[in-house]
N, C-alpha and C. Protein backbone atom coordinates (compact mmCIF):
# COMPACT_ATOMS: atom_id res chain seq x y z
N UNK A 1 37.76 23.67 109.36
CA UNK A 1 36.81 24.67 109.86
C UNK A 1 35.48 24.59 109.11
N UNK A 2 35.68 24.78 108.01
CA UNK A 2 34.26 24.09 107.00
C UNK A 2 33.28 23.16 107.32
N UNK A 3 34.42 22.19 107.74
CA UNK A 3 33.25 20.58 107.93
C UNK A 3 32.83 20.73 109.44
N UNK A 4 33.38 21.41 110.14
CA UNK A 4 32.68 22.24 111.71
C UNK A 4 31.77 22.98 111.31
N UNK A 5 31.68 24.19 110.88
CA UNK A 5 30.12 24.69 109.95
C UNK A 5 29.37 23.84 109.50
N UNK A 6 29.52 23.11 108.91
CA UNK A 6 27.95 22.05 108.12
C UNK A 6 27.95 21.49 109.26
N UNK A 7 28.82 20.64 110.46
CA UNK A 7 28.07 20.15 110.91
C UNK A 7 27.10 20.60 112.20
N UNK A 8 27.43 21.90 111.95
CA UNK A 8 26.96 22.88 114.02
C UNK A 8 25.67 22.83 112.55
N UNK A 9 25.69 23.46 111.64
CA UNK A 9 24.53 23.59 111.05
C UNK A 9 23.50 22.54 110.65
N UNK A 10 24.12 21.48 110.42
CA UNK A 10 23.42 20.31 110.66
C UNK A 10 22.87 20.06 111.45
N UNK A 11 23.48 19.83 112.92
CA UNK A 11 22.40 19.67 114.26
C UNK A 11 21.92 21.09 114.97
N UNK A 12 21.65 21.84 113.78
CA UNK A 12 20.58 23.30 114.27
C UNK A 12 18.95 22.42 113.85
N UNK A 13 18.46 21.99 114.91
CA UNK A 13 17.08 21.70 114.38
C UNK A 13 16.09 22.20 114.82
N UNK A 14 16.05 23.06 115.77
CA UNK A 14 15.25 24.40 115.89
C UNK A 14 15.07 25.68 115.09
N UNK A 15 13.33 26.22 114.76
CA UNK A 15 13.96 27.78 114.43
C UNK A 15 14.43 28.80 114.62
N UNK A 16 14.55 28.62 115.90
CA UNK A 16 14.64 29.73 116.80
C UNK A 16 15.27 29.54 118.49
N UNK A 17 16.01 30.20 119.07
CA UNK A 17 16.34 29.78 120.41
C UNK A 17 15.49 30.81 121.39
N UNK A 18 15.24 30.58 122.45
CA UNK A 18 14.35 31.16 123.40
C UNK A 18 15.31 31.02 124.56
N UNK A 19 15.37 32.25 125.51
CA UNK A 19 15.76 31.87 126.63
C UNK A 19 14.86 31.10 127.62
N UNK A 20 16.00 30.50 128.87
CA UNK A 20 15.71 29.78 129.59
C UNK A 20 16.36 29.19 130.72
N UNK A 21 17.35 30.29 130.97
CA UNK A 21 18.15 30.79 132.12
C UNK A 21 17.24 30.60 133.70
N UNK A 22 16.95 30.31 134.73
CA UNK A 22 16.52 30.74 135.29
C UNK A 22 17.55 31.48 136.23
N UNK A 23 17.11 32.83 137.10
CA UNK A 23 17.54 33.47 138.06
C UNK A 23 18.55 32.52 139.39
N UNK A 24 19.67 33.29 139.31
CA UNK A 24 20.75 32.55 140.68
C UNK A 24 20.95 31.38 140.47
N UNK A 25 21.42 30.97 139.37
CA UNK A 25 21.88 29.28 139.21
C UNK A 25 23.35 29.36 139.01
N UNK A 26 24.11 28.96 140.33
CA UNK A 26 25.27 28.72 140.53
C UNK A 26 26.31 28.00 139.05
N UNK A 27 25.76 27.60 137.99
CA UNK A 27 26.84 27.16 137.65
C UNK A 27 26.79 28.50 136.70
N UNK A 28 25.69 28.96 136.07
CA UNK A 28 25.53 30.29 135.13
C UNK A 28 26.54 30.72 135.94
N UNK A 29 26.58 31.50 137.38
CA UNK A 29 27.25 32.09 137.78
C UNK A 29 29.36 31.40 137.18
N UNK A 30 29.17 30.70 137.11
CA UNK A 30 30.75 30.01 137.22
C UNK A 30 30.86 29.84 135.68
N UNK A 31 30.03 29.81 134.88
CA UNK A 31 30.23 29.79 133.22
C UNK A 31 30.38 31.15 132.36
N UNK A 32 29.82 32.00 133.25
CA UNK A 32 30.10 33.69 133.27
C UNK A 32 31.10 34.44 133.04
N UNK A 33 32.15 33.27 133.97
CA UNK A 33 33.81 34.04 134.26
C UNK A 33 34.31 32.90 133.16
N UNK A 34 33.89 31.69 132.69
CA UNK A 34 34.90 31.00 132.17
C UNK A 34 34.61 30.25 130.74
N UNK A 35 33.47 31.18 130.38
CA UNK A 35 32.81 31.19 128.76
C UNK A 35 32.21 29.81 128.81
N UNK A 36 31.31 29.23 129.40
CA UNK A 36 30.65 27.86 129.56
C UNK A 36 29.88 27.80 128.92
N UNK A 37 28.92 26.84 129.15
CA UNK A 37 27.58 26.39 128.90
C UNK A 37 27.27 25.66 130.08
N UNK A 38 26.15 26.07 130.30
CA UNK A 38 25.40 25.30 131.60
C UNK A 38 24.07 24.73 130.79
N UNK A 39 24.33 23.46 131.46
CA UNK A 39 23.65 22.22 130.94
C UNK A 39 22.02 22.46 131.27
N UNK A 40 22.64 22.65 132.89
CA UNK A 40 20.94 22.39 133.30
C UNK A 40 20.13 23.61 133.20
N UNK A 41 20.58 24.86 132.85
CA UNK A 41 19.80 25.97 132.04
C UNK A 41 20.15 25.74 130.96
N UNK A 42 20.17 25.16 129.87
CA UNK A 42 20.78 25.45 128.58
C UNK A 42 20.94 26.57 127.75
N UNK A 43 21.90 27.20 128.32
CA UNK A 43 22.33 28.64 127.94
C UNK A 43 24.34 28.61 128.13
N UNK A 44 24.82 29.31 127.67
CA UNK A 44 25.88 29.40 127.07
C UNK A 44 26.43 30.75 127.35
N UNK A 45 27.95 31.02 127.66
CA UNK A 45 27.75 32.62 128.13
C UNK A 45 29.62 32.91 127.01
N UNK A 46 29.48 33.84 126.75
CA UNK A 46 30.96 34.40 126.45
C UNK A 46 30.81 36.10 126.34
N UNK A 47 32.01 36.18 127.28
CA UNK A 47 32.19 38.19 127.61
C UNK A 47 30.85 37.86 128.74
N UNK A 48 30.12 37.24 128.96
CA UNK A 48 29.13 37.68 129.86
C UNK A 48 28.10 37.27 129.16
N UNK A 49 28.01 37.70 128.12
CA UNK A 49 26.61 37.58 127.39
C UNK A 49 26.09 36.36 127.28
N UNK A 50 24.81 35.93 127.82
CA UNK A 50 23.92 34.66 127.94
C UNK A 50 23.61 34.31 126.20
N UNK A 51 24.25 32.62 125.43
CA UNK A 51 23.46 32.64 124.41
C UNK A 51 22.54 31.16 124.58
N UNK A 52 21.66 31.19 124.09
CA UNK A 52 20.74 29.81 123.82
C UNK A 52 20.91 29.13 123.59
N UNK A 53 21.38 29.39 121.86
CA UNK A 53 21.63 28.30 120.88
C UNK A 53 22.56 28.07 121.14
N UNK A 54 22.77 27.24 120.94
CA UNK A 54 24.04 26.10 121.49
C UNK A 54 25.01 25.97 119.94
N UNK A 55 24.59 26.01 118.86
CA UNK A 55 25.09 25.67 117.91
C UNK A 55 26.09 27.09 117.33
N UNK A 56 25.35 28.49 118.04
CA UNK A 56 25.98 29.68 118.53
C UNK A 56 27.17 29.73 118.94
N UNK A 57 26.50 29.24 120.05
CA UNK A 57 27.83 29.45 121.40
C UNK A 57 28.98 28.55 120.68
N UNK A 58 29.11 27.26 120.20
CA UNK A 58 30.07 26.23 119.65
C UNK A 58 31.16 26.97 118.75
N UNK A 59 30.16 27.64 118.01
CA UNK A 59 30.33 28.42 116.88
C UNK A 59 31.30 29.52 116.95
N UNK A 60 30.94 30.08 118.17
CA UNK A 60 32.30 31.60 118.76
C UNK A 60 33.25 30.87 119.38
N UNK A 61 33.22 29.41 119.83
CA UNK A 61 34.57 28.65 120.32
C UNK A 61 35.44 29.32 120.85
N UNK A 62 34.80 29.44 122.58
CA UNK A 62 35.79 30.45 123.70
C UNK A 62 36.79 30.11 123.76
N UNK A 63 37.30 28.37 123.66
CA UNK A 63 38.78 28.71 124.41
C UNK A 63 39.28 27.50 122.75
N UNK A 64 40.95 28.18 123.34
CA UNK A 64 41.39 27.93 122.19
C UNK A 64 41.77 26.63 121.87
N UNK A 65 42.53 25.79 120.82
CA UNK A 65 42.42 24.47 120.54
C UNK A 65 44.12 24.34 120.19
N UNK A 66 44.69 22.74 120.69
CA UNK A 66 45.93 22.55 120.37
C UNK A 66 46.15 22.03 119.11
N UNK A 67 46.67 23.13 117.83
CA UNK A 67 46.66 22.05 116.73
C UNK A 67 48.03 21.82 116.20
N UNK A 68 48.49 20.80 115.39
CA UNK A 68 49.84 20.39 115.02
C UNK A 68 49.90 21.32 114.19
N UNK A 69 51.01 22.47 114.86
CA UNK A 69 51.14 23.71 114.04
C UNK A 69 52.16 23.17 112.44
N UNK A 70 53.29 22.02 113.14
CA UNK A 70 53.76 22.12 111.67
C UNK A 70 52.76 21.36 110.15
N UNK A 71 51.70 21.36 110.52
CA UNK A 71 50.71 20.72 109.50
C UNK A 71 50.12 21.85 109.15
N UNK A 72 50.05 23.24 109.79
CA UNK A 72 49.58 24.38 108.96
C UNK A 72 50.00 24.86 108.08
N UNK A 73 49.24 24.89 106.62
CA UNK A 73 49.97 25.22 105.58
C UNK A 73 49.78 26.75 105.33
N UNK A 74 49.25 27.46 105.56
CA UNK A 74 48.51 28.84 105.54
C UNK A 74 49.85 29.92 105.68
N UNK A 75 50.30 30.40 104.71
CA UNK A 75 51.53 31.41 104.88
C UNK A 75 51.22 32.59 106.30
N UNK A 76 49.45 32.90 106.11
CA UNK A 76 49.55 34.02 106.98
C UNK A 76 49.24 33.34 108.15
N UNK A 77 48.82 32.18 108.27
CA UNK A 77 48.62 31.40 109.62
C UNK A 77 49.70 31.01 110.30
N UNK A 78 50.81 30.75 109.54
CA UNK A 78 52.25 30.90 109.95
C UNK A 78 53.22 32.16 110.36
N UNK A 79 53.03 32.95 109.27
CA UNK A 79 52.99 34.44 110.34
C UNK A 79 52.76 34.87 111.32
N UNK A 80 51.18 34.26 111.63
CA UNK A 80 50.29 35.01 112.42
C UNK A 80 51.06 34.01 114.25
N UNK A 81 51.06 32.90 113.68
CA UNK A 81 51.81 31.70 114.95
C UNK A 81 53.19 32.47 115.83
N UNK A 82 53.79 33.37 114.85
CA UNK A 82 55.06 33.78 115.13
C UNK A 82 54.62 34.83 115.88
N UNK A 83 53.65 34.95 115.69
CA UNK A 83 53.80 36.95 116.61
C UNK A 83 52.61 37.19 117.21
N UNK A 84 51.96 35.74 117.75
CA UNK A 84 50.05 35.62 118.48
C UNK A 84 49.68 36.69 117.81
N UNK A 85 49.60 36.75 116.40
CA UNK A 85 48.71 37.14 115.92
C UNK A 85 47.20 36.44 115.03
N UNK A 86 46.56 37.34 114.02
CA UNK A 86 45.21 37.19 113.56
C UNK A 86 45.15 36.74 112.44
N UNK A 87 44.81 35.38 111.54
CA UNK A 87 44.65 35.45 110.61
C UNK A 87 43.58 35.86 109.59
N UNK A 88 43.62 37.42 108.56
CA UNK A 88 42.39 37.31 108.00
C UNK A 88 41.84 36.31 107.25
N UNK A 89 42.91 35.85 106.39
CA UNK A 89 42.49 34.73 105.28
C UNK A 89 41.55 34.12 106.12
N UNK A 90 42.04 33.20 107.03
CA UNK A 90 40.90 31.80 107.86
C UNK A 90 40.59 32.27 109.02
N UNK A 91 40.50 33.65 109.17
CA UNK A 91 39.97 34.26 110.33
C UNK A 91 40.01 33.36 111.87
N UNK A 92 41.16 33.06 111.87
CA UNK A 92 41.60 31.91 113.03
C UNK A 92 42.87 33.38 113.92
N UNK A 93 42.80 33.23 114.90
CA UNK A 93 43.66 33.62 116.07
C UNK A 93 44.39 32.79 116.51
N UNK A 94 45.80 33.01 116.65
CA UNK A 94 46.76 32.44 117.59
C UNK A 94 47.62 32.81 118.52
N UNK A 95 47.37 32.52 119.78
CA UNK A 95 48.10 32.99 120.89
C UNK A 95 48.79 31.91 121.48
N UNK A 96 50.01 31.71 121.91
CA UNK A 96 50.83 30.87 122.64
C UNK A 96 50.75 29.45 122.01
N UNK A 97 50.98 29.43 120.76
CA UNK A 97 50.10 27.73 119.88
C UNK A 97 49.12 27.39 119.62
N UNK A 98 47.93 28.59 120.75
CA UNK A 98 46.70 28.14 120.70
C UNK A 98 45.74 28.55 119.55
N UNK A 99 44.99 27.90 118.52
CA UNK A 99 44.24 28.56 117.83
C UNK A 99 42.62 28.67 118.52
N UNK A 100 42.11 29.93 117.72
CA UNK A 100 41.36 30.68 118.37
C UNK A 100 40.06 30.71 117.00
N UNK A 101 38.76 30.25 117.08
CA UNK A 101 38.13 30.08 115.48
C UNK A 101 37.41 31.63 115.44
N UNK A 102 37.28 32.65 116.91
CA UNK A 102 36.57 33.23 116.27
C UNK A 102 37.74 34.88 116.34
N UNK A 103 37.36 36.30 115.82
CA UNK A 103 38.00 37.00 116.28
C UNK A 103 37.59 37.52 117.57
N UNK A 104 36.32 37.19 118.43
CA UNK A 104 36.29 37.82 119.31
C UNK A 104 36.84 37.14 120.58
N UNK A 105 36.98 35.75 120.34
CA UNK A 105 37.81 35.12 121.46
C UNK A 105 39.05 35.09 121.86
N UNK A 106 39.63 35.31 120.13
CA UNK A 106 40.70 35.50 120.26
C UNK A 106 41.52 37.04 121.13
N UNK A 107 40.84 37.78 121.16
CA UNK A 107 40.82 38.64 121.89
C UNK A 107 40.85 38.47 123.23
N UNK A 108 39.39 38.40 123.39
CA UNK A 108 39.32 37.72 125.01
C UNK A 108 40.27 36.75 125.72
N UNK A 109 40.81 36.40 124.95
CA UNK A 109 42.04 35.75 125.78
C UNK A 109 43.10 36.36 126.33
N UNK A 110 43.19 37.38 125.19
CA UNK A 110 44.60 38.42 126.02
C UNK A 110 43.95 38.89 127.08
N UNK A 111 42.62 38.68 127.25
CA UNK A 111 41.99 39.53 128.78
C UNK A 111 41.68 38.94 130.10
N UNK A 112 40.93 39.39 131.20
CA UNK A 112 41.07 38.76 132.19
C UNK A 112 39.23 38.91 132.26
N UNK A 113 38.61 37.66 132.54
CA UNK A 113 37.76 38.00 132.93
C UNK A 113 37.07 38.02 134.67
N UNK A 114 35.87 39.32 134.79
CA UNK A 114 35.91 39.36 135.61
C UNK A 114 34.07 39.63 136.53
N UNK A 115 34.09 39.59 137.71
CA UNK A 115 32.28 40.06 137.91
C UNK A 115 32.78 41.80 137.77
N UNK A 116 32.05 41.82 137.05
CA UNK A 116 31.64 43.52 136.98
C UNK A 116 31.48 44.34 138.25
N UNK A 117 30.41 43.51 139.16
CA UNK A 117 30.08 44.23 140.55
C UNK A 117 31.50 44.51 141.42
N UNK A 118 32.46 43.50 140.54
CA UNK A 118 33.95 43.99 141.75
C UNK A 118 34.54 45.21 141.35
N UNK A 119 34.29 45.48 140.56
CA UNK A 119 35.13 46.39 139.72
C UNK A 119 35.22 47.63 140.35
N UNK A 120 36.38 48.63 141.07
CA UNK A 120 36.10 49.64 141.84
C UNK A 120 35.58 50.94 141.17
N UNK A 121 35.52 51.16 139.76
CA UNK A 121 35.77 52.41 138.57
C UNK A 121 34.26 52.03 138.34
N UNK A 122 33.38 52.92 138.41
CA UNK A 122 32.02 53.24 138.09
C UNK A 122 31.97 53.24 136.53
N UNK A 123 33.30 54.08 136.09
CA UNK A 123 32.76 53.70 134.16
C UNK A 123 33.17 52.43 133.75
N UNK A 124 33.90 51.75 134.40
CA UNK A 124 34.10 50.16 134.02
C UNK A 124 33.33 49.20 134.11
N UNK A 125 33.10 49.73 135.41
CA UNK A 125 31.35 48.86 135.39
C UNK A 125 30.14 49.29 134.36
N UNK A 126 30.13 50.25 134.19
CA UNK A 126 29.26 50.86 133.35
C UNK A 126 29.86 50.12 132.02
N UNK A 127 31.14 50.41 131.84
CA UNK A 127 31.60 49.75 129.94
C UNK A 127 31.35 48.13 130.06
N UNK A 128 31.15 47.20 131.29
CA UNK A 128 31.06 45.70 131.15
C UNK A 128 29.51 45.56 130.71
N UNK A 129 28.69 46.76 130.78
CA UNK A 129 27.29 46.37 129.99
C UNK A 129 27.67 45.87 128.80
N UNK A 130 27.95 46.61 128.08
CA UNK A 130 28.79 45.87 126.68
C UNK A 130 30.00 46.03 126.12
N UNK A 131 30.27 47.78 125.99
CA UNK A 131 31.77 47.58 125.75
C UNK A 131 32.54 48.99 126.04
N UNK A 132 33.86 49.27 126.22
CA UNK A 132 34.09 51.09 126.14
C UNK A 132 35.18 51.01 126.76
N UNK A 133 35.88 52.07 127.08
CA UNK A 133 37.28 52.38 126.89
C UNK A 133 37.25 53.11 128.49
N UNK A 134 37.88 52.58 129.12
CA UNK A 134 38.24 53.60 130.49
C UNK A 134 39.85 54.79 130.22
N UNK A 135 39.69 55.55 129.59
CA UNK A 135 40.55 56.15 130.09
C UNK A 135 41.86 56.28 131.15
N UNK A 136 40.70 56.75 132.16
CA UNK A 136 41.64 57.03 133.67
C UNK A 136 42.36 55.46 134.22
N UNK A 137 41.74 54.30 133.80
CA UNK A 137 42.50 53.32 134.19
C UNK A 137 43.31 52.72 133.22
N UNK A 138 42.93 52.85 132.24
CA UNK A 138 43.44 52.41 130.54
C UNK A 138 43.47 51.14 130.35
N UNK A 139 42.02 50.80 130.70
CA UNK A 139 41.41 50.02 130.45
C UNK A 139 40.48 49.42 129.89
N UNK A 140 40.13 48.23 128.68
CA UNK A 140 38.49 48.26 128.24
C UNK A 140 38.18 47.27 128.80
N UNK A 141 36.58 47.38 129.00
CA UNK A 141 36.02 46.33 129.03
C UNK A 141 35.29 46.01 127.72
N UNK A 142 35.01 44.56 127.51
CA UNK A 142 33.93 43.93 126.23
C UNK A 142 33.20 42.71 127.36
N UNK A 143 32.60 43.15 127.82
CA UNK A 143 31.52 42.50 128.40
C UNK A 143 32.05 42.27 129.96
N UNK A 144 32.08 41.29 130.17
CA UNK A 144 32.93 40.98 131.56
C UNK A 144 34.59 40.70 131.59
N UNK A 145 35.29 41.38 130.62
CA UNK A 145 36.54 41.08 130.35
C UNK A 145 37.12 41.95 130.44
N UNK A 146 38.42 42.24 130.68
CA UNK A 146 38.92 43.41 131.45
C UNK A 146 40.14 43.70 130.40
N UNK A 147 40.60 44.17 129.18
CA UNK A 147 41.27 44.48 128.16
C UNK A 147 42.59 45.80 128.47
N UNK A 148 43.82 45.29 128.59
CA UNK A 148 44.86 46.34 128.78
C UNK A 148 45.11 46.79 127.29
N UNK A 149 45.88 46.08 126.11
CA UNK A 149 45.97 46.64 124.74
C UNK A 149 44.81 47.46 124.30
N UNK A 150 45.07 48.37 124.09
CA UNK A 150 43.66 49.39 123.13
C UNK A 150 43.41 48.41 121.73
N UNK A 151 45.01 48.30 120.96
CA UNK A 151 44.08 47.62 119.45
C UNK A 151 43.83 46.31 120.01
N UNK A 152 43.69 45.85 120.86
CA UNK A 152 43.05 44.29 120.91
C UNK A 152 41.67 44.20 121.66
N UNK A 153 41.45 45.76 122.54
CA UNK A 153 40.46 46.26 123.03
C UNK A 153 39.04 46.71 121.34
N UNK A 154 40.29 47.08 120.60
CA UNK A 154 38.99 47.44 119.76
C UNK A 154 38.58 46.65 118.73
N UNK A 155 39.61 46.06 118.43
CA UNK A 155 39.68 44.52 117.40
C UNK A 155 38.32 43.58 118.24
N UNK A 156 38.49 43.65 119.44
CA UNK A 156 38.08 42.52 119.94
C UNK A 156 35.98 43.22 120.16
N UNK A 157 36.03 44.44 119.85
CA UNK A 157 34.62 45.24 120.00
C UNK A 157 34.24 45.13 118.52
N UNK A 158 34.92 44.82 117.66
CA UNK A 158 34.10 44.52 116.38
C UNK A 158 33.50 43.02 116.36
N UNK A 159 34.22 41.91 116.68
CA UNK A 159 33.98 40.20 117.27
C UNK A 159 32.73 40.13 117.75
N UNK A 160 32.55 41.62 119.03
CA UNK A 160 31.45 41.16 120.33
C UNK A 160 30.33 42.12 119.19
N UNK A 161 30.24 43.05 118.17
CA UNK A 161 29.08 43.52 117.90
C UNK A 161 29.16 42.06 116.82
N UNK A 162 29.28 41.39 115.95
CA UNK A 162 29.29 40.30 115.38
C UNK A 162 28.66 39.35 115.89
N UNK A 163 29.28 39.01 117.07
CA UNK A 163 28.49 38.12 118.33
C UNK A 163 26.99 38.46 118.50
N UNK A 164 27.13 39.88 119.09
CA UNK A 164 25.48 40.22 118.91
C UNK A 164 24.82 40.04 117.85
N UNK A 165 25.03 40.09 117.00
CA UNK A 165 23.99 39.91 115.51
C UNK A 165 23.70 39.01 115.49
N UNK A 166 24.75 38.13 115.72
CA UNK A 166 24.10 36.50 115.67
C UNK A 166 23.53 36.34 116.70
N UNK A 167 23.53 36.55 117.80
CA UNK A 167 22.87 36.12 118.77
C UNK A 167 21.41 36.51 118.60
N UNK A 168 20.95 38.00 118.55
CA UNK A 168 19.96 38.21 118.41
C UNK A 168 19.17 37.54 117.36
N UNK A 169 19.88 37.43 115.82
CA UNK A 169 19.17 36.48 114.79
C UNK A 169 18.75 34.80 115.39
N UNK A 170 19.59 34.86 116.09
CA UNK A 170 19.49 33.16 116.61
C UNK A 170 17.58 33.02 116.96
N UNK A 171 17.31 34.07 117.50
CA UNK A 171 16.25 34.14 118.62
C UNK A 171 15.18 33.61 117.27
N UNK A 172 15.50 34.26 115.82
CA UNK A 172 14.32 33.45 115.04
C UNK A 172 14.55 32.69 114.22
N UNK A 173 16.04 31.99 113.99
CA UNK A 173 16.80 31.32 113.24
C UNK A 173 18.05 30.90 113.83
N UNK A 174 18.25 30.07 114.16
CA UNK A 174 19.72 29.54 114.92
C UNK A 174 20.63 29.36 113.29
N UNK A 175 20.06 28.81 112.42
CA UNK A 175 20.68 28.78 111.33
C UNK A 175 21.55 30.22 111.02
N UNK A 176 20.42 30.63 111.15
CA UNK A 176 20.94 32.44 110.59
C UNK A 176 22.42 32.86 111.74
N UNK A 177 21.88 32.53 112.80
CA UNK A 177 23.08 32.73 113.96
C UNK A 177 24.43 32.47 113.36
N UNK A 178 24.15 31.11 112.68
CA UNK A 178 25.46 30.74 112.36
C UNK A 178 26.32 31.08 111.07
N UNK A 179 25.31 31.42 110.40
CA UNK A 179 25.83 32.15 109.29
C UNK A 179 26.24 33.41 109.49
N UNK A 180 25.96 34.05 110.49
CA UNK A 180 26.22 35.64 110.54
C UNK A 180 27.65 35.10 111.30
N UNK A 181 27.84 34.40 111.69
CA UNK A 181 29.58 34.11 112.72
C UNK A 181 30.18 33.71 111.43
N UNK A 182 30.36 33.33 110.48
CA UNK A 182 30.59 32.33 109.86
C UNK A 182 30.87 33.20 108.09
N UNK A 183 30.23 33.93 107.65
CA UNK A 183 30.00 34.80 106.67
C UNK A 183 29.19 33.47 105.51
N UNK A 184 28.18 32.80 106.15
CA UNK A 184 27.84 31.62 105.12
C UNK A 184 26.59 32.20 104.80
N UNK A 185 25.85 30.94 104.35
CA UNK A 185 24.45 30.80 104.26
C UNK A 185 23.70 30.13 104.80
N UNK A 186 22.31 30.62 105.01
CA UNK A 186 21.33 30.09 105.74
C UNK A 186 20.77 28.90 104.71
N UNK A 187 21.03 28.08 104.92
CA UNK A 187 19.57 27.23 103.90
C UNK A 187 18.24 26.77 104.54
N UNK A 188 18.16 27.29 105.36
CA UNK A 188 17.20 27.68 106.02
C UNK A 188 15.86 28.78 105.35
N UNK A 189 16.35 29.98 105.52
CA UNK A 189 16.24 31.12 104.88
C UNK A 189 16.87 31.29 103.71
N UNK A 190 17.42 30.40 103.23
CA UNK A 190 17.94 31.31 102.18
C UNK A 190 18.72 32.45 101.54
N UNK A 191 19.49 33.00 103.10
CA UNK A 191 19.74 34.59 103.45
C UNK A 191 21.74 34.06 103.32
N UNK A 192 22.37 34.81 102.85
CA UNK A 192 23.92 35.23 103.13
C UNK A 192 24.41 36.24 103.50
N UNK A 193 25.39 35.85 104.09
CA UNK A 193 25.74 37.07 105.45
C UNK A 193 27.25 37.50 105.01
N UNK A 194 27.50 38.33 104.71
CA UNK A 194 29.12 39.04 105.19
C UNK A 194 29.04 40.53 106.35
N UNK A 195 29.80 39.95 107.11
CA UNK A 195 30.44 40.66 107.88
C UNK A 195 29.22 41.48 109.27
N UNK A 196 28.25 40.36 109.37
CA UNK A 196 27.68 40.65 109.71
C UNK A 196 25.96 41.06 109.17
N UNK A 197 26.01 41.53 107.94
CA UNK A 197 25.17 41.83 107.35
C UNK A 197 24.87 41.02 106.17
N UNK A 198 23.31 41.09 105.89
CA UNK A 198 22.91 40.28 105.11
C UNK A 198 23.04 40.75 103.24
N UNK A 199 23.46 39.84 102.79
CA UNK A 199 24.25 40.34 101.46
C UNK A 199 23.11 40.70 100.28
N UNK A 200 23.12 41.56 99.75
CA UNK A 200 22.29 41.86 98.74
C UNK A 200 21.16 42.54 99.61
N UNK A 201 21.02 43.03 100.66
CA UNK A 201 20.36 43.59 101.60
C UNK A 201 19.75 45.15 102.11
């Protein structure tokens, strides 16, 4: 996971990402529901949310990866294999074998994603702006994802405000983006991040 950080941070050679989405482009539409990147806008989407930087989007790693579980040495990563659960130590998710690098994907997987405009519940549509709890259906949404568990509903709303931080930092530092996913440093800036926030800050 380390030598994946230096190297998304390595090929960050911009300062900053800018959008550049344009309006009604069919594949945005189809990368929306299935956490993509579309090439020919170069923009990137997970829960819904459009990101730029590419070294971002890599970085929250939507879908999950097949790894030779008996080569995991990690006591709680072995735990965590047994019961699709979360590891804090290496902050890795596992569901069905699959590992998961960030916590908010790992989430999103127990969910379904979906277009918002289908949605028949006016506050559900309303919670796929970003995130919230339906009650009457007992249901959350975190962006365009449709969440039955409450703690994986709310586990998974700490991931997507995380997500945002970086995303928004991306806009004047892609470096910084990645450090705020990551709890690293910018050498860029110069700046270190836990948990979102910038350390000594």
């Amino acid at each position: 996971m380390r030598a994946f950080i230096l190297m998304l941070a390595t090929a960050a050679g911009t300062a900053g990402c800018t959008p550049s989405a344009p309006p009604g482009c069919p594949t945005c539409a189809r990368a929306r529901l299935a956490n993509e990147w579309c090439d020919a806008c170069k923009v990137g989407y997970v829960a819904g949310v459009p990101i730029q930087c590419k070294v971002v989007f890599e970085c929250i790693d939507a879908h999950g990866h097949k790894l030779m579980l008996r080569t995991i040495e990690c006591p709680s990563c072995k735990a965590a294999i047994a019961i699709n659960g979360f590891c804090e130590t290496c902050r890795i998710g596992w569901l069905d074998g699959l590992a998961y690098y960030s916590r908010l994907t790992y989430h999103l997987a127990k969910g379904k994603a979906c277009d918002p405009a289908t949605l028949g519940c006016a506050a559900c549509r309303g919670n796929a702006s970003r995130y919230g709890w339906c009650a009457a259906c007992g249901v959350g949404m975190i962006g365009n994802v449709a969440i039955r568990d409450r703690k994986d509903f709310d586990d998974g709303c700490r991931g997507y405000d995380l997500m945002i931080t970086a995303v928004e930092a991306s806009r004047r530092c892609d470096v910084c983006g990645l450090a705020i996913m990551t709890d690293t440093s910018c050498f860029r800036c110069r700046k270190t991040y836990k948990d979102g926030k910038e350390v000594g800050s």
